[in-house]
C-alpha atoms as a PDB file:
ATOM      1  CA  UNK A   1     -78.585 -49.541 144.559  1.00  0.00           C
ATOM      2  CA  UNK A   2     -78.163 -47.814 141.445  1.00  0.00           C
ATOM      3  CA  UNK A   3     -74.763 -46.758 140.079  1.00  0.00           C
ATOM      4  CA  UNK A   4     -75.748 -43.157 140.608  1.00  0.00           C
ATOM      5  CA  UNK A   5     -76.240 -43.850 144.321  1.00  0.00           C
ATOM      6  CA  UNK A   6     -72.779 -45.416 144.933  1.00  0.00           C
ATOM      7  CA  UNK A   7     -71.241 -42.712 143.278  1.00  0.00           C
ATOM      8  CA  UNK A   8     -73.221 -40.648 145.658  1.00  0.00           C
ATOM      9  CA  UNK A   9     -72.297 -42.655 148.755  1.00  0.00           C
ATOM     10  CA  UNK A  10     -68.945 -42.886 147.488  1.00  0.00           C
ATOM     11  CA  UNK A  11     -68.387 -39.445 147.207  1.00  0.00           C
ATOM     12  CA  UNK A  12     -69.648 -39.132 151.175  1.00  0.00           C
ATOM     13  CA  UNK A  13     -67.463 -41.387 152.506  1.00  0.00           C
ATOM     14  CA  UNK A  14     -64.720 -39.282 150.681  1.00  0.00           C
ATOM     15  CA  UNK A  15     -66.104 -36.166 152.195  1.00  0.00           C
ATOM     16  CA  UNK A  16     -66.545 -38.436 155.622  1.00  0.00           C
ATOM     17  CA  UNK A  17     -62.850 -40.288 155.491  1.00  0.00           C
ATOM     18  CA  UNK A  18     -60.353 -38.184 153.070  1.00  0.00           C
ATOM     19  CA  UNK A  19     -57.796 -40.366 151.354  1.00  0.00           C
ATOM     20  CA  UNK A  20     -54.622 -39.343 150.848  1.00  0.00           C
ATOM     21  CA  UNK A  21     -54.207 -39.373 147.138  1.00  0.00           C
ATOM     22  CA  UNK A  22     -57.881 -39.691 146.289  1.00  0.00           C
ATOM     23  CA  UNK A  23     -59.204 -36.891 143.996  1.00  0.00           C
ATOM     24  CA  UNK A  24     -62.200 -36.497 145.619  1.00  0.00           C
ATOM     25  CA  UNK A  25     -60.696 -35.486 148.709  1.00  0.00           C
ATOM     26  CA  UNK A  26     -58.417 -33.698 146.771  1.00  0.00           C
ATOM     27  CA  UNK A  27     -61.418 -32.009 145.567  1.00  0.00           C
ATOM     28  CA  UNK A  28     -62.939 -31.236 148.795  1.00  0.00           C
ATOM     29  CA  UNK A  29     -59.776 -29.742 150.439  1.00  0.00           C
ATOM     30  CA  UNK A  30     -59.449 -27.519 147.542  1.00  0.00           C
ATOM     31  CA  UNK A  31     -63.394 -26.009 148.416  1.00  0.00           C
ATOM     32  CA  UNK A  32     -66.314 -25.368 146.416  1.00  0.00           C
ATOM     33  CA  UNK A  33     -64.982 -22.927 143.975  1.00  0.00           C
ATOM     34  CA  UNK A  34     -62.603 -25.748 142.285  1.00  0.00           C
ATOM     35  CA  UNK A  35     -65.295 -28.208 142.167  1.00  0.00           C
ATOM     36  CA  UNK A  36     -67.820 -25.531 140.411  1.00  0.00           C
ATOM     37  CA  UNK A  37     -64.670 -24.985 138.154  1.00  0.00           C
ATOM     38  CA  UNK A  38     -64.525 -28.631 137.403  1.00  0.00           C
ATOM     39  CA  UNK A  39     -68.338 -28.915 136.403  1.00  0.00           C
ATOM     40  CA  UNK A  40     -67.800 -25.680 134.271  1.00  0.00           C
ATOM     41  CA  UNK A  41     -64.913 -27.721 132.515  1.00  0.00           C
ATOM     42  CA  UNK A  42     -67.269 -30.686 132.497  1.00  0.00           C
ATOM     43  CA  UNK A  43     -70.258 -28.607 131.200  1.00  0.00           C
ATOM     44  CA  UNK A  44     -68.045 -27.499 128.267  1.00  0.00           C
ATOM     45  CA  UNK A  45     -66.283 -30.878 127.573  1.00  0.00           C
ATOM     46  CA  UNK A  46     -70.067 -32.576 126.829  1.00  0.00           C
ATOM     47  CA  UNK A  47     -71.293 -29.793 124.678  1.00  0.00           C
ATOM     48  CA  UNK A  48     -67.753 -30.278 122.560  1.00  0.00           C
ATOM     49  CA  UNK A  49     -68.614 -34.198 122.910  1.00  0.00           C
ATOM     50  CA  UNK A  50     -71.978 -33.720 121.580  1.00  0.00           C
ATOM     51  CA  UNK A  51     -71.002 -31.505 118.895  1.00  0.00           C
ATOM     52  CA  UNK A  52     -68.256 -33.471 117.535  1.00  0.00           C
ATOM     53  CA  UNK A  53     -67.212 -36.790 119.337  1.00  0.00           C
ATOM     54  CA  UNK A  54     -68.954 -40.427 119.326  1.00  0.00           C
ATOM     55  CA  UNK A  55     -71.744 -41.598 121.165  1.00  0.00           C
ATOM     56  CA  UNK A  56     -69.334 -43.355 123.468  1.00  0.00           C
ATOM     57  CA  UNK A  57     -66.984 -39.975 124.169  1.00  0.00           C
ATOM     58  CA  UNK A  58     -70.335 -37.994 125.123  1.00  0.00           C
ATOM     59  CA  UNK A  59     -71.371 -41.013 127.187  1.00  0.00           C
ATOM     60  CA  UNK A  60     -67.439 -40.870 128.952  1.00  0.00           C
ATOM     61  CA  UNK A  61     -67.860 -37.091 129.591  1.00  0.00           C
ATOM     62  CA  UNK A  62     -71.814 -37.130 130.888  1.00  0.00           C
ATOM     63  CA  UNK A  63     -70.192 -39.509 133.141  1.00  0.00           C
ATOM     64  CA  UNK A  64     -67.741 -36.677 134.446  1.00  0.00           C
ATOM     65  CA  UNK A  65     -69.824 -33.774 134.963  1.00  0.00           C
ATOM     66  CA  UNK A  66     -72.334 -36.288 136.915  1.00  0.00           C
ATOM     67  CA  UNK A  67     -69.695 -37.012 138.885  1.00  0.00           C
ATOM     68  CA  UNK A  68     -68.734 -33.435 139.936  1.00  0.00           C
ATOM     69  CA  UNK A  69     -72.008 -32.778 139.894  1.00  0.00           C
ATOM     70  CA  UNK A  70     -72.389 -35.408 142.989  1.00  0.00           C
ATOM     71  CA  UNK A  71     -69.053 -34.051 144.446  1.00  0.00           C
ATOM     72  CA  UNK A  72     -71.020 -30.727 144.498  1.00  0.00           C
ATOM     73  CA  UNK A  73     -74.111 -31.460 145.817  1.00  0.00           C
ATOM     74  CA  UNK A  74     -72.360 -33.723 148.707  1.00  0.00           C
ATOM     75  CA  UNK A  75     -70.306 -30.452 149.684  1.00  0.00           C
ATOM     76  CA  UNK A  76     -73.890 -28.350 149.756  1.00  0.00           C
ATOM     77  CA  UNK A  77     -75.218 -31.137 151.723  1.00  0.00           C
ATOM     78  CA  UNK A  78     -78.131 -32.037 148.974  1.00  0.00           C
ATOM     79  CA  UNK A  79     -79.078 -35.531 148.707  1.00  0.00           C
ATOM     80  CA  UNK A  80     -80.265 -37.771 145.878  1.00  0.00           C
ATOM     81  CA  UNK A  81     -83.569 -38.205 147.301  1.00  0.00           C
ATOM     82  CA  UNK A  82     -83.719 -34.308 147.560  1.00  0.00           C
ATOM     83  CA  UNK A  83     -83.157 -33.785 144.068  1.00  0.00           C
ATOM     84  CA  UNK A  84     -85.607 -36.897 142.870  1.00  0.00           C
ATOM     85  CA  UNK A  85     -88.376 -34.969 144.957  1.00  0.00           C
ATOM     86  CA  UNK A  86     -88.034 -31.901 142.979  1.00  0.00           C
ATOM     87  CA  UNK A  87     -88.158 -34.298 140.076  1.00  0.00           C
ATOM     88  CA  UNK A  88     -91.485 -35.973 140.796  1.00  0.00           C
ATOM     89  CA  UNK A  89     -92.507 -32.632 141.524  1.00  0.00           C
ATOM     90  CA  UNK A  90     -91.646 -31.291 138.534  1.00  0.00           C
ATOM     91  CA  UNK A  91     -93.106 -34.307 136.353  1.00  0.00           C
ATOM     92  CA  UNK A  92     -96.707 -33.912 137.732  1.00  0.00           C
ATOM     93  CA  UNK A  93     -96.371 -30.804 136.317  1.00  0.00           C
ATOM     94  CA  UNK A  94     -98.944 -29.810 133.620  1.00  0.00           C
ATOM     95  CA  UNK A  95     -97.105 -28.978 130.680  1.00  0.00           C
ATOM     96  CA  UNK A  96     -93.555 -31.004 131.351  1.00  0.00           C
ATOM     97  CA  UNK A  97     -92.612 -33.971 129.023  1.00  0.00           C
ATOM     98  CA  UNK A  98     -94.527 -36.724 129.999  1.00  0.00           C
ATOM     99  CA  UNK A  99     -94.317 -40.408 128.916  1.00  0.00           C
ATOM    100  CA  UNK A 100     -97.923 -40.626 128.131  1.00  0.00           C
ATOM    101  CA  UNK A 101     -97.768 -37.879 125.850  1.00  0.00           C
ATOM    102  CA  UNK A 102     -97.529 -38.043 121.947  1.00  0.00           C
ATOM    103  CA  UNK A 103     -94.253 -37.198 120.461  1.00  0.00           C
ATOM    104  CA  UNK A 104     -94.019 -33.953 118.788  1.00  0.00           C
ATOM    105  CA  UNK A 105     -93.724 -34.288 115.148  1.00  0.00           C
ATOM    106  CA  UNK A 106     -92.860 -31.585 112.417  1.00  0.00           C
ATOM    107  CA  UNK A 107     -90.663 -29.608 114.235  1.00  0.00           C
END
């Protein structure tokens, strides 16, 4: 299991079992507005991260909006495997960034 799915399985237990305390239940008590809030803060913190912070910081704050990110889709009831459909999907796609392509030079 990858660390992406335990967050994810995590994050439905949470939603499952609230814990008094926890901030993912806090977040699902509060409702989807504050978590879509949260990712908007999230969205913004890794664009300031990429602009101006290390490698590490930008790593820290991916890290954050992933994780509302998975708070959101468990609330919308969207799984992982929904999303890595849509991904394989997407990657037979003519036209999409492929690893068997040759890396654009000269931009």
């Amino acid at each position: 299991m990858t660390e992406l799915e335990k967050m994810y399985e995590a994050a439905l237990e949470r939603k499952a079992a609230p814990e008094e305390g926890s901030y993912t239940s806090y977040l699902y008590q509060k409702g989807l507005k504050k978590i879509l809030k949260k990712i908007g803060e999230e969205s913004t913190e890794v664009i300031i991260a990429a602009l101006s912070e290390s490698d590490e910081d930008l790593i820290g704050e991916i890290n954050d909006l992933a994780y509302h990110v998975i708070v959101m889709m468990v609330e919308k009831g969207i799984t992982l495997e929904q999303v890595e459909t849509v991904m394989k999907q997407r990657a037979e796609k003519k036209h999409n960034l492929k690893a068997e392509r040759k890396p654009i030079v000269n931009l």
